[in-house]
Protein backbone atom coordinates (compact mmCIF):
# COMPACT_ATOMS: atom_id res chain seq x y z
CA UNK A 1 262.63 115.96 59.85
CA UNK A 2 266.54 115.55 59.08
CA UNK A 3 267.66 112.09 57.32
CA UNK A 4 269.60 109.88 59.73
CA UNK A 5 273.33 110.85 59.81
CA UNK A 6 275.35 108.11 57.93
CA UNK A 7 278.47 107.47 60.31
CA UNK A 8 281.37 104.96 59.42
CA UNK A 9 281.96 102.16 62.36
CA UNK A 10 284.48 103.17 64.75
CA UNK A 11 287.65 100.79 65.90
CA UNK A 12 290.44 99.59 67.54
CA UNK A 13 294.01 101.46 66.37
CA UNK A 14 296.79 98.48 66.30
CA UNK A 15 298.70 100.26 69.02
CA UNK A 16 295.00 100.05 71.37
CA UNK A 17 294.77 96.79 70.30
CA UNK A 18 297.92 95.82 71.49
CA UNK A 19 297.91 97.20 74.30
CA UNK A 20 294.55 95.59 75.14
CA UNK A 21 295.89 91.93 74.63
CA UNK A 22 299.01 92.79 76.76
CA UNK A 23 301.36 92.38 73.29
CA UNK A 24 303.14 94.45 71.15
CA UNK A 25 301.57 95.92 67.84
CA UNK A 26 304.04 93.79 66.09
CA UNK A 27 303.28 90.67 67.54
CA UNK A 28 299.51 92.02 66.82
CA UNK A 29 300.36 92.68 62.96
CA UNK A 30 301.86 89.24 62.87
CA UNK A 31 298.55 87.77 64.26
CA UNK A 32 296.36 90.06 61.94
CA UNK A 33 298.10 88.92 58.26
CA UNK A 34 298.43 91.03 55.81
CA UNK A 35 297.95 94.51 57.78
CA UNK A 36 299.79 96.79 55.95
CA UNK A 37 298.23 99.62 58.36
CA UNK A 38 296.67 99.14 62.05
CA UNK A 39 293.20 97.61 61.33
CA UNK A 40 289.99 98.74 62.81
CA UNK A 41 287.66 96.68 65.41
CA UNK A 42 284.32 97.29 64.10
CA UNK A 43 282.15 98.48 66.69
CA UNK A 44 278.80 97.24 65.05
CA UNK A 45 277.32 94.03 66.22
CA UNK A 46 277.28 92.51 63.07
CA UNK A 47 280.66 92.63 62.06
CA UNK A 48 283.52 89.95 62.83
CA UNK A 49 286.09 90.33 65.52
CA UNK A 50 289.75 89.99 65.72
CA UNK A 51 290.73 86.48 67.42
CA UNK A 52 290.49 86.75 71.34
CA UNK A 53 289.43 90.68 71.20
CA UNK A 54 286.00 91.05 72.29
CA UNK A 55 283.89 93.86 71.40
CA UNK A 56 281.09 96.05 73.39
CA UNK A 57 277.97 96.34 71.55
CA UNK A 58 277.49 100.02 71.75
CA UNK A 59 273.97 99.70 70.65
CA UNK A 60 271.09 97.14 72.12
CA UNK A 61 269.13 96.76 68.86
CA UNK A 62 266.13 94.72 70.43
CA UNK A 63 265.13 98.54 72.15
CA UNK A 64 263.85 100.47 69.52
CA UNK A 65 263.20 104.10 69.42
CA UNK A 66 259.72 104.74 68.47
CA UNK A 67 258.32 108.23 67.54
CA UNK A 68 256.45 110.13 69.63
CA UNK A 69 252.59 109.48 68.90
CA UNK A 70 251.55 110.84 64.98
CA UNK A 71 255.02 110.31 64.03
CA UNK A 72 256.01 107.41 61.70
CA UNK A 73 258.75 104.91 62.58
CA UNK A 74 261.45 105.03 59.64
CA UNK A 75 264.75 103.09 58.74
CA UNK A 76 266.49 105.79 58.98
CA UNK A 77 265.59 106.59 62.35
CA UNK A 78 266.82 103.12 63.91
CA UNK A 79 269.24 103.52 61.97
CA UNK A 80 270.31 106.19 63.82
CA UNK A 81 270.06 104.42 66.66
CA UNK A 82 272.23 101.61 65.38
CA UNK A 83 275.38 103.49 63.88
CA UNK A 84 278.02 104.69 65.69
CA UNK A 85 279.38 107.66 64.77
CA UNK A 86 282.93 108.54 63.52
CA UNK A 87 284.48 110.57 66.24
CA UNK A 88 286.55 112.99 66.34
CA UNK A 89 287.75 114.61 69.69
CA UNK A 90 288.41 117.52 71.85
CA UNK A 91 289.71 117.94 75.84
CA UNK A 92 286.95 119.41 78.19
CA UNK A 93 287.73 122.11 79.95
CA UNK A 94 284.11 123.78 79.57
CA UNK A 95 283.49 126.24 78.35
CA UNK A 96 286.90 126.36 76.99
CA UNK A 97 287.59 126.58 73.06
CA UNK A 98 289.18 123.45 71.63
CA UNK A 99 291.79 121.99 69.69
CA UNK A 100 291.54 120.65 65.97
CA UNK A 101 289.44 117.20 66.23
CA UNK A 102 291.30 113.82 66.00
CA UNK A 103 289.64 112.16 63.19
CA UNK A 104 289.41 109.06 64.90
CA UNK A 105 287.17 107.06 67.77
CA UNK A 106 286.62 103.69 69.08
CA UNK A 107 284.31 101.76 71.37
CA UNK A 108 284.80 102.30 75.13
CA UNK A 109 287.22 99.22 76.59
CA UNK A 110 285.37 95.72 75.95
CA UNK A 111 283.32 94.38 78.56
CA UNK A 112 281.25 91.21 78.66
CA UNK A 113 278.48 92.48 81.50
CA UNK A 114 278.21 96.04 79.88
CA UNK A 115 276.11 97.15 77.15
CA UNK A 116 274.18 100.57 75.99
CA UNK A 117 270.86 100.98 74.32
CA UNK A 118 272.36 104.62 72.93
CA UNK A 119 275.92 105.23 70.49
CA UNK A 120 278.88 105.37 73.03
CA UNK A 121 282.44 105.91 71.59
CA UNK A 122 285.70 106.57 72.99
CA UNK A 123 287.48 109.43 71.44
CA UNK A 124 289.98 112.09 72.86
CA UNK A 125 287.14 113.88 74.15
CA UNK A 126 285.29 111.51 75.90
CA UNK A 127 288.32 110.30 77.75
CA UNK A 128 289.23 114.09 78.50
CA UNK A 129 285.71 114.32 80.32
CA UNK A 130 286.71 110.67 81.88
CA UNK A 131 289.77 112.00 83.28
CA UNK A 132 287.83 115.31 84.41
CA UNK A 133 285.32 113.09 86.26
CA UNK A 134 287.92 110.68 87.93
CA UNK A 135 289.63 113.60 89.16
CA UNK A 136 289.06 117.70 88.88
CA UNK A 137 285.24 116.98 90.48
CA UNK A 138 285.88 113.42 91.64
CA UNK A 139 283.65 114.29 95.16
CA UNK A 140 280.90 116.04 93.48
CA UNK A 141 281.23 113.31 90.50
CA UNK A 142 280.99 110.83 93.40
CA UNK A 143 278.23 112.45 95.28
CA UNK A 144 275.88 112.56 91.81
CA UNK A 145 276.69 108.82 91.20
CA UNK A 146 275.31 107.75 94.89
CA UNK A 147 272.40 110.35 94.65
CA UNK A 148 271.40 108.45 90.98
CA UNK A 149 271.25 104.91 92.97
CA UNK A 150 267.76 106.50 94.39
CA UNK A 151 266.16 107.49 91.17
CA UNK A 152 267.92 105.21 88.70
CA UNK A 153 264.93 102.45 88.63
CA UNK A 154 262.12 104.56 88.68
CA UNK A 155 263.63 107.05 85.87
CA UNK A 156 264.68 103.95 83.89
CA UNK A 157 260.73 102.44 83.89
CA UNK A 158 259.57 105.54 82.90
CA UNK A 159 261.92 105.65 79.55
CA UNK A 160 261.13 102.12 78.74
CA UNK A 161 256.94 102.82 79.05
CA UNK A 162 258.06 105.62 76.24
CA UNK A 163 260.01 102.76 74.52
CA UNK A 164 263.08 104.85 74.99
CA UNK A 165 266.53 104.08 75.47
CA UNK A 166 267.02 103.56 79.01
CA UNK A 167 270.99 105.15 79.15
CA UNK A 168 269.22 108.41 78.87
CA UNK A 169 268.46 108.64 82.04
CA UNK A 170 272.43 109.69 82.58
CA UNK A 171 271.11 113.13 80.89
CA UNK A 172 270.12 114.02 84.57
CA UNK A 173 273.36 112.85 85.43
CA UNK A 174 275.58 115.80 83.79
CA UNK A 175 272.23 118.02 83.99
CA UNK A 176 272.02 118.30 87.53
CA UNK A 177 274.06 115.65 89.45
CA UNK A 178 270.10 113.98 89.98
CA UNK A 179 269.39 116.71 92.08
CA UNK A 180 265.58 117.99 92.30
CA UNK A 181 266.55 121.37 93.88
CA UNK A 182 269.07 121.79 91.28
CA UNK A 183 269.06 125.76 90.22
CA UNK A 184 270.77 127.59 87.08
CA UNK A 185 272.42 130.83 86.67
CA UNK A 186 269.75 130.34 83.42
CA UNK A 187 267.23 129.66 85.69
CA UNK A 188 266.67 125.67 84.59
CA UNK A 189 265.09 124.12 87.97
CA UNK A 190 264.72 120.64 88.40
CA UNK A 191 266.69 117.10 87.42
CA UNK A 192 266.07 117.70 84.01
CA UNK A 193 267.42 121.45 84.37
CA UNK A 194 263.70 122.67 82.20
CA UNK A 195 263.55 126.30 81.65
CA UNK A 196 260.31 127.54 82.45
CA UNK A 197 258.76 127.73 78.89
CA UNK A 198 260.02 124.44 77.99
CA UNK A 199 258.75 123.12 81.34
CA UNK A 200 255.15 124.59 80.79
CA UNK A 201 255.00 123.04 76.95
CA UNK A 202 255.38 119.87 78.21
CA UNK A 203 252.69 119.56 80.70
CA UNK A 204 254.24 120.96 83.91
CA UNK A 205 252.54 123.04 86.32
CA UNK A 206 255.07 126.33 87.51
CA UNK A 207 253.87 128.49 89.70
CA UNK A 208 254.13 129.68 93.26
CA UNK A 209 253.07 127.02 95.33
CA UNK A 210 254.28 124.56 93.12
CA UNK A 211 257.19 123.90 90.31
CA UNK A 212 256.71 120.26 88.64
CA UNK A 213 260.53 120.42 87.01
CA UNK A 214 261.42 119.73 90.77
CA UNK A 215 258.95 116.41 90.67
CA UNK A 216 261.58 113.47 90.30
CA UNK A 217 258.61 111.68 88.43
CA UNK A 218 256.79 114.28 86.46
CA UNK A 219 260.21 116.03 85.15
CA UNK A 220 261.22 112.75 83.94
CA UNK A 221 258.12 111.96 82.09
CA UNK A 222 258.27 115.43 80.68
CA UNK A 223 262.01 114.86 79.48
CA UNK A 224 261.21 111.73 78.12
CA UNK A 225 258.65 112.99 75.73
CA UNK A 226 260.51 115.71 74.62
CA UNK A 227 263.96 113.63 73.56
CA UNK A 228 261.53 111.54 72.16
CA UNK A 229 260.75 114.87 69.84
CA UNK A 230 264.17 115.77 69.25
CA UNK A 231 264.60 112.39 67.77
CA UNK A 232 262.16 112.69 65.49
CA UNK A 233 263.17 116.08 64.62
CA UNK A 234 267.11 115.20 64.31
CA UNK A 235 266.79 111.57 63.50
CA UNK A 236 270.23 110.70 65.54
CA UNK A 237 270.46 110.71 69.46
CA UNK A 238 273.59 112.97 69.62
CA UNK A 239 271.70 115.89 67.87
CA UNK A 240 269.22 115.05 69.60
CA UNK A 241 271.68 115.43 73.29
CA UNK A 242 273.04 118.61 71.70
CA UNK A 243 269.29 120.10 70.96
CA UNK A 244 268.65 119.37 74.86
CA UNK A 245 271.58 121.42 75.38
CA UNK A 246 271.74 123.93 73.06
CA UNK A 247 267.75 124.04 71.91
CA UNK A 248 266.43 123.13 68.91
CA UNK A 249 266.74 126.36 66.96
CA UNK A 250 270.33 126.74 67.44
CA UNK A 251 271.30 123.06 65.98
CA UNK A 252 269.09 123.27 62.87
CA UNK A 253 270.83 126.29 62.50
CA UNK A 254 274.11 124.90 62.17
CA UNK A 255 273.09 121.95 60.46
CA UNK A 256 272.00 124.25 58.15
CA UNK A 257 275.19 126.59 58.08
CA UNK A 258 277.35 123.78 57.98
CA UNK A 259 275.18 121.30 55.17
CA UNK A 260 275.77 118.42 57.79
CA UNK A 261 273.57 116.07 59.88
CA UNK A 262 276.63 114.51 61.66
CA UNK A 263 277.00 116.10 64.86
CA UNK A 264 280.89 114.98 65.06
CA UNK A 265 281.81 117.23 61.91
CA UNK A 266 279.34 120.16 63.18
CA UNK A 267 281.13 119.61 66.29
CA UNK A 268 284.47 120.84 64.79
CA UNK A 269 283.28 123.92 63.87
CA UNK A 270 282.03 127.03 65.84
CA UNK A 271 278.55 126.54 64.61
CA UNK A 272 277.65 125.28 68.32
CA UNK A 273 278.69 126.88 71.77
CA UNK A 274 281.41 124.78 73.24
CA UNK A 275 279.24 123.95 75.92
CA UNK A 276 277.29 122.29 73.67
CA UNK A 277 280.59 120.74 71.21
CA UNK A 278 280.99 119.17 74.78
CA UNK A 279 277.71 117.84 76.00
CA UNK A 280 277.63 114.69 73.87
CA UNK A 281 281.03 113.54 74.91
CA UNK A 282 280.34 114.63 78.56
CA UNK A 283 277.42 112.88 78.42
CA UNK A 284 279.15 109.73 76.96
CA UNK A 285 281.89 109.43 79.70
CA UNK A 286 279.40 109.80 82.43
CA UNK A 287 277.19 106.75 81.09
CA UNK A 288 280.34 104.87 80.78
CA UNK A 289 281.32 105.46 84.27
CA UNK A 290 278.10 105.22 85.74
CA UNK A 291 277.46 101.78 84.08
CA UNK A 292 280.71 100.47 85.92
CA UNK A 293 281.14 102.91 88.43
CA UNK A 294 283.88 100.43 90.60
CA UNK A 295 285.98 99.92 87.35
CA UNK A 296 287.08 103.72 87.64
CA UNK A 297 286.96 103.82 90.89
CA UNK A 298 283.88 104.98 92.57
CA UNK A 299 282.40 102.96 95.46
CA UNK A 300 279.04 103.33 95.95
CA UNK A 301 276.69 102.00 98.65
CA UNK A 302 273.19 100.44 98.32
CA UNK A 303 270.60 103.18 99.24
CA UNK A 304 266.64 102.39 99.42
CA UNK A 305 264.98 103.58 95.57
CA UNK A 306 262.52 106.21 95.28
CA UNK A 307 259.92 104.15 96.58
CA UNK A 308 256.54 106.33 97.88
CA UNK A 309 252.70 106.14 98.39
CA UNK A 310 250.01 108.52 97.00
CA UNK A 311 247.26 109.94 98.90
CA UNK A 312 244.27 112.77 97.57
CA UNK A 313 244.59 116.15 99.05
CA UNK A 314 241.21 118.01 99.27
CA UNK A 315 242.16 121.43 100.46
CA UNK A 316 245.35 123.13 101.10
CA UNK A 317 247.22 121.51 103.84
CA UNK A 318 250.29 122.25 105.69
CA UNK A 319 253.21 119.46 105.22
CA UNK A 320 253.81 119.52 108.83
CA UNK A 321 250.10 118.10 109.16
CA UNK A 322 250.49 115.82 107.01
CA UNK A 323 253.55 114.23 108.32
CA UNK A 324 251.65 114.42 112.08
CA UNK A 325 248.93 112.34 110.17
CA UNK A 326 250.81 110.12 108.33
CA UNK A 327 253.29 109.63 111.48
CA UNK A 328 256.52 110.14 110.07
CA UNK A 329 258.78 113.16 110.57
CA UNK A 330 258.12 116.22 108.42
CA UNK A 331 261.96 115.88 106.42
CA UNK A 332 260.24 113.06 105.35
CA UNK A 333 257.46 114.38 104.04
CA UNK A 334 259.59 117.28 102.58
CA UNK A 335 261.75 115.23 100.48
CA UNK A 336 259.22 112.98 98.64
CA UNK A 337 257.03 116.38 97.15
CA UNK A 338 260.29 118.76 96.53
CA UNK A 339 257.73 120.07 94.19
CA UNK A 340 255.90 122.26 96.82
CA UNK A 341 257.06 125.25 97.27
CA UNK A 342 256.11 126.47 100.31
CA UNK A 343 255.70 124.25 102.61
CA UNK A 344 252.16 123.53 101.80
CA UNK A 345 250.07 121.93 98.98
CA UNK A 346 249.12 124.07 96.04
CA UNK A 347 245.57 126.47 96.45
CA UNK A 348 243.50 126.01 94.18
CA UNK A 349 244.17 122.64 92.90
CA UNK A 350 241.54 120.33 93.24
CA UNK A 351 242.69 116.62 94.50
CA UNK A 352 246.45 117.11 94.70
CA UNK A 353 248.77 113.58 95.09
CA UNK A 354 250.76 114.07 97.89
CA UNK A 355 253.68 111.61 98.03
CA UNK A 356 254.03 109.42 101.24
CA UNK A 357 255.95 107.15 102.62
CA UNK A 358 255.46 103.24 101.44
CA UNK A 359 253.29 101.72 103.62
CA UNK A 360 251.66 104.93 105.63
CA UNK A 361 248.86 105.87 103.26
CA UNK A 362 245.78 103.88 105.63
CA UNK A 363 247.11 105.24 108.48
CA UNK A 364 247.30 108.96 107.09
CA UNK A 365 243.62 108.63 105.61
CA UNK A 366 242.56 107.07 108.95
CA UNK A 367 244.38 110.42 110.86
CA UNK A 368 243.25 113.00 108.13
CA UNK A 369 240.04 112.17 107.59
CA UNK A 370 239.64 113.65 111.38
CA UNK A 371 241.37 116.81 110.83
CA UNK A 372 239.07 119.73 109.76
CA UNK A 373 239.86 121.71 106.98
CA UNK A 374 240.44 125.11 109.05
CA UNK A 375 242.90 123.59 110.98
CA UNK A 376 245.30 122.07 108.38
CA UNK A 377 246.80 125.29 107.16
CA UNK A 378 249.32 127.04 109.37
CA UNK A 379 248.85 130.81 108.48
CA UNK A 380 249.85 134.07 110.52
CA UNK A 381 247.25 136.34 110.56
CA UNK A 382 248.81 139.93 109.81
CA UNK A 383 247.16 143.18 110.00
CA UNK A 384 249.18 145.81 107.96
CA UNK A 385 250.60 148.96 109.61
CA UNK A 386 251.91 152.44 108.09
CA UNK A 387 254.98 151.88 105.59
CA UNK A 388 254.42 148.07 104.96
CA UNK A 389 254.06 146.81 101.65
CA UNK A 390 253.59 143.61 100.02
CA UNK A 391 257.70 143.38 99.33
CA UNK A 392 258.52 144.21 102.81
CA UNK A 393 256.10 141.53 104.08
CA UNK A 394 257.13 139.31 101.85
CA UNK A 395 260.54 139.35 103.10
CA UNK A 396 259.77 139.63 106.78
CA UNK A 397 258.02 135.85 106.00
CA UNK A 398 259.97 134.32 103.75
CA UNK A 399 257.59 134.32 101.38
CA UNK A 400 256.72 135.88 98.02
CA UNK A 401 254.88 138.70 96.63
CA UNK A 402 252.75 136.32 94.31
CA UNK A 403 251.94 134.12 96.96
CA UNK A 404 250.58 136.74 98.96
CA UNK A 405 248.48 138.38 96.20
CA UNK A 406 246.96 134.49 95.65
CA UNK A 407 246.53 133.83 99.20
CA UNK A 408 244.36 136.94 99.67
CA UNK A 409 242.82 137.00 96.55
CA UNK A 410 244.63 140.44 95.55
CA UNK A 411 244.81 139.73 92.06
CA UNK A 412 247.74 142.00 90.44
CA UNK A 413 247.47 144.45 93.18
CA UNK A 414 250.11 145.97 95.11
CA UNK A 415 249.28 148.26 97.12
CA UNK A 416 247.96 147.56 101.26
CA UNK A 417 245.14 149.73 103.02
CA UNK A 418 246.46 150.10 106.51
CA UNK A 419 244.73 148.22 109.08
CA UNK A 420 244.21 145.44 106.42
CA UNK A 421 243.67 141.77 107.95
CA UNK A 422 246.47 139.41 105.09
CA UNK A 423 247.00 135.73 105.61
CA UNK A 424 250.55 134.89 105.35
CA UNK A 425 252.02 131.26 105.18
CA UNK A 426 254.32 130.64 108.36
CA UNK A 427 256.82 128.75 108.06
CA UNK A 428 258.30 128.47 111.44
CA UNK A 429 255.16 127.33 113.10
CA UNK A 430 254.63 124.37 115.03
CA UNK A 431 250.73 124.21 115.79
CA UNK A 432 248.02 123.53 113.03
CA UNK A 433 246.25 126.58 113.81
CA UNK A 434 245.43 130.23 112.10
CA UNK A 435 247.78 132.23 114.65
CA UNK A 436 246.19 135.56 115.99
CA UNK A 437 249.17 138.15 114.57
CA UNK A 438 250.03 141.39 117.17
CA UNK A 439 247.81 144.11 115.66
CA UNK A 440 249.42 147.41 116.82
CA UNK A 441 247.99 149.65 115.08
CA UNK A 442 249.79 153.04 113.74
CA UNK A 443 248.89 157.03 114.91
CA UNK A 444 247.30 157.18 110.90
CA UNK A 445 244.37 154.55 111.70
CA UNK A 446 243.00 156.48 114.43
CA UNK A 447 241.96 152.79 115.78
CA UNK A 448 243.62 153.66 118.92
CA UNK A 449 245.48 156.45 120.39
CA UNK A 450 249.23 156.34 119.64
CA UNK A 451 251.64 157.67 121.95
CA UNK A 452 254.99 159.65 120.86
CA UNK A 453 257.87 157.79 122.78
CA UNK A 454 261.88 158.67 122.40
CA UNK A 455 264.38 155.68 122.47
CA UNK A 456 267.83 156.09 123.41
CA UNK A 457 270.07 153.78 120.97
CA UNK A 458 272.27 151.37 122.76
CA UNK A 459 275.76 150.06 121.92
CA UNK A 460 275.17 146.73 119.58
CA UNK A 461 271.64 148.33 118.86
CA UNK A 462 270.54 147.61 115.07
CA UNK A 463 267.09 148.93 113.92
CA UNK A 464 266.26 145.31 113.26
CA UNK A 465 266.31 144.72 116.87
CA UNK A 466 264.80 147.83 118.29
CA UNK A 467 261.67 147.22 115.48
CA UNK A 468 261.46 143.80 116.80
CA UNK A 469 261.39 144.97 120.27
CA UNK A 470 258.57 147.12 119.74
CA UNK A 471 256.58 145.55 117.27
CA UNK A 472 257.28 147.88 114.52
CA UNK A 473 259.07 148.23 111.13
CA UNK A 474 262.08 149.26 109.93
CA UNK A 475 260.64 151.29 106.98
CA UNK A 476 258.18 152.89 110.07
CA UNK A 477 261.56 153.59 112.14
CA UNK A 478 263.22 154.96 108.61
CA UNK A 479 260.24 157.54 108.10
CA UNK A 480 259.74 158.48 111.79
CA UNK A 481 263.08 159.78 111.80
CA UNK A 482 264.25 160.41 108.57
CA UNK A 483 266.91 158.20 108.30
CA UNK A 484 267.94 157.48 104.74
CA UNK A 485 269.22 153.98 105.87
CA UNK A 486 269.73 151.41 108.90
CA UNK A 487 272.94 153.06 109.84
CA UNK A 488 272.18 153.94 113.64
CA UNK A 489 274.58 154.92 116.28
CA UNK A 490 275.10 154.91 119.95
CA UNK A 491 273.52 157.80 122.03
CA UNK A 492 271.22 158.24 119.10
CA UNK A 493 267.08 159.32 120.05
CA UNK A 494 264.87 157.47 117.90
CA UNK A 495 261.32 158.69 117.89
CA UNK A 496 258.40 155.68 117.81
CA UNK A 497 255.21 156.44 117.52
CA UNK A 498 253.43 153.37 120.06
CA UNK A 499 250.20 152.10 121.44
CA UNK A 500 249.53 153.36 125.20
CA UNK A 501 250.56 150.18 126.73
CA UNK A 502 253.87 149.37 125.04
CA UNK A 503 255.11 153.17 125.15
C-alpha cells in the first residue's frame, strides 16, 4: 500500500478574495497588513480565517474512512482523507489533450449549509467541467441531477454502513447519469458502469437472465467495497477516483513511472489517459453542483426515493404475473428489478428477491400463493423446421442464443434436430400460459406430406412478409430458391414447399 500523498492547503488568491467581499484587492491588502504578495485562505479546518471571509470545510473529519475488513486503519490514510490537495488545472474537453497545469487551487466558493466528507478544490479544471455542465450538456446534466433525487438516500445509507464517505455516491453521477440501463462502448453496464470481470469479483451475478451491475442496490454495495479497496491500495481518494477510472494497474504504473503519489503532479503528465487526468476534476464539479444544484442553476423537483418491498420467488416466474399478483401495472414491476433480463426471474436460482412495490407484498403472497407453478412462465412452444438454427430463432424472439441453450437444457450445443419441441421465452404475450406454437412441419420430416406450391411475388412483397404469411422462414425461402439474399422482385415465382392445407 502507497503512503498518503502529502498535499499543501489550497487558498484564496487576493484578486478571489476581493472579489468575494465585493472590494478591491487593494482595499483587501490594506485589510490583510503586511501582504507583500496575495495571501492564501487555508482550506483546512484548523487553520484561521481572514476577517469576514468564511471558509468551506472541504473535508468532514468526524466520517472516517475505515479499511476494508483485514486491513489496518493508519494516520496516513485519514490523513488522506483530511488534506486537500494542491491543484493544478486543465479545461475539459474529454478526451482532449491539455494545456500546462496552473499551479494553483482553492476551495469551491464559501458556503455556510455546504460541506463534503471527500477533498473538493476549485482549480481551472474543475471550473472548466463546471462551465461544461452549466452549459455544453446542461439537459442531459439536468436530467442525471433529477434521476439522482431517486437513488440519492438509499446509495448514501449504503456508503455510510461501509463507513464511507457519503459524496461518493456522485461517482454514479459522471459514471452513468444514475442510470441502471446505462451501456458502454467498453461494455460497463450498470450505475456503477462495472465491466464484467470487475462485476463478477465483487459478488455480482452476470449472466443471461440476470446482470446485478444493473441492481441500483447490489451495484452500489459492490462499488462501495471496492473504493473502499482502492483506498487502501492508494491511500488518497483521488487515486483512488482515477483507479475507478483508469484501473488499478494503470495508476500504480504511473505512480511508479513518475516517483509520485500525488495525483495532481501525475496528472500533468501523460502517464494517465486524459480521460482519466479528467475524472477527478469532473468528478469534483459534479459534487459541487449537485450539493447546491439551484445555486448554478438547476431546478429540480421532489420525486418519491427508491422505496420497494421484497418478496421470495420459488420458481421462474414471468414479471407480467407478478405484477397481475401483486396488482400493480407491469412498468412497475419492470423498473424496480432492471436486473432481469428477460422479462422473467432467473432459472435456476433458488429463492430469488423480487422487488415490489411498498406496501403490496401481503397482497402478492396472498395472489401467488394460488398460482401454480406451470402457469407462471409465459413460454412459446416451438417445434424447429428445415434451415432454423439457434441464431435465427434467437432473433425471430428477441431472445438469445444462451438463453435458449439454458432453457432447454442444451448445454454448449448448437445445432437443432428438425422436428425438435424448444421452449422459447415470449415476450409479447399476454396470458400466463405455455402457448401451443404452429408446428408445420417441412417435406425432410416425412411427418406429413408436403406439397410443392409456386407464389407469384407482389409489388411491396418482402420475404419477411410472404414467410410470415405462410408460416415459414426466410432461410427456408433462401434455400428453396436459391436466392443468395432477401432481394425479391415483382412478378417473381417463389417455390414453398407447404403442408396440404395451407398450399
Amino acid at each position: 500500500m502507497h503512503d498518503a500523498p502529502t498535499h499543501r492547503d489550497g487558498g484564496l488568491s487576493l484578486h478571489q478574495l476581493a472579489l468575494m467581499i465585493g472590494v478591491s484587492g487593494a482595499i483587501v491588502c490594506g485589510v490583510l497588513t503586511g501582504c507583500a504578495a496575495a495571501p492564501k485562505v487555508a482550506t483546512s479546518t484548523s487553520a484561521a480565517s481572514p476577517p469576514s471571509v468564511k471558509t468551506v470545510n472541504t473535508v468532514n473529519t468526524t466520517s472516517p474512512v475505515v479499511p476494508s475488513s483485514g486491513a489496518q486503519s493508519t494516520d496516513a490514510q485519514q490523513a488522506a482523507i483530511n488534506a486537500a490537495p494542491t491543484v493544478p488545472g486543465t479545461i475539459i474537453d474529454e478526451p482532449a489533450e491539455e494545456p500546462e497545469d496552473n499551479p494553483e487551487g482553492t476551495a469551491p466558493p464559501a458556503d455556510e449549509e455546504i460541506t463534503y466528507d471527500v477533498p473538493i478544490v476549485l482549480n481551472e479544471s474543475v471550473e472548466g467541467h463546471l462551465e461544461y455542465f452549466q452549459t455544453t450538456i446542461r439537459e442531459r446534466f439536468a436530467m442525471w441531477l433529477q434521476r439522482s433525487k431517486q437513488y440519492l438516500p438509499v446509495m448514501k445509507d449504503i456508503f455510510k454502513q461501509h463507513d464511507l464517505p457519503e459524496d461518493l455516491v456522485f461517482v454514479a453521477l459522471i459514471e452513468s447519469g444514475f442510470n441502471p440501463y446505462a451501456y458502454s462502448r467498453s461494455k460497463a453496464v450498470g450505475p456503477w458502469q462495472f465491466i464484467s470481470g470487475t462485476g463478477r469479483r465483487y459478488g455480482l451475478k452476470i449472466n443471461e437472465w440476470i446482470d446485478e451491475r444493473r441492481d441500483p442496490i447490489k451495484s452500489t454495495d459492490a462499488a462501495a467495497r471496492y473504493l473502499k479497496d482502492l483506498y487502501v491500495q492508494f491511500g488518497s481518494w483521488p487515486l483512488a477516483l482515477a483507479s475507478y477510472n483508469a484501473g488499478e494497474g494503470k495508476v500504480a504504473r504511473a505512480i511508479a513511472r513518475t516517483r509520485s503519489d500525488d495525483f495532481w503532479k501525475i496528472k500533468q503528465t501523460r502517464h494517465l489517459r486524459p480521460e482519466t487526468r479528467n475524472y477527478v476534476p469532473k468528478f469534483m464539479a459534479a459534487t459541487i453542483i449537485a450539493k447546491n444544484p439551484e445555486k448554478y442553476g438547476f431546478a429540480l423537483t421532489d420525486v418519491e426515493p427508491f422505496h420497494y418491498d421484497e418478496a421470495p420467488i420459488d420458481s421462474p416466474t414471468d414479471l407480467r404475473v407478478i405484477a397481475k399478483a401483486a396488482e400493480v401495472e407491469y412498468d412497475t414491476i419492470k423498473q424496480l428489478n432492471p436486473e432481469l433480463r428477460q422479462g422473467v426471474t432467473p432459472l435456476y436460482y433458488a429463492d430469488y428477491q423480487v422487488k415490489l412495490p411498498p406496501g403490496t407484498r401481503d397482497t402478492f403472497i396472498d395472489n401467488f400463493s394460488k398460482i401454480p407453478k406451470e402457469d407462471r412462465l409465459i413460454w412459446i412452444r416451438h417445434t424447429v423446421r428445415q434451415g432454423e438454427t439457434l441464431s435465427s430463432l434467437a432473433r425471430r424472439y428477441g431472445t438469445t442464443v444462451p438463453t435458449l441453450q439454458e432453457a432447454n437444457h442444451l448445454g454448449h450445443r448448437t445445432t437443432l434436430s428438425i422436428g425438435a419441441s424448444l421452449l422459447i421465452p415470449a415476450k409479447g404475450a399476454t396470458t400466463a400460459t405455455v402457448m401451443p406454437a404452429t408446428t408445420v412441419e417441412t417435406e425432410e420430416t416425412g411427418l406429413q406430406q408436403q406439397h410443392k406450391s409456386v407464389y407469384r411475388v407482389r409489388s411491396g412483397d418482402t420475404l419477411w412478409d410472404i414467410a410470415k404469411q405462410f408460416n415459414v422462414t426466410i432461410k427456408q425461402l433462401q434455400n428453396w430458391n436459391n436466392l443468395p439474399s432477401t432481394r425479391i422482385r415483382a412478378g417473381q415465382r417463389l417455390i414453398l414447399y407447404l403442408p396440404g392445407q395451407l398450399s
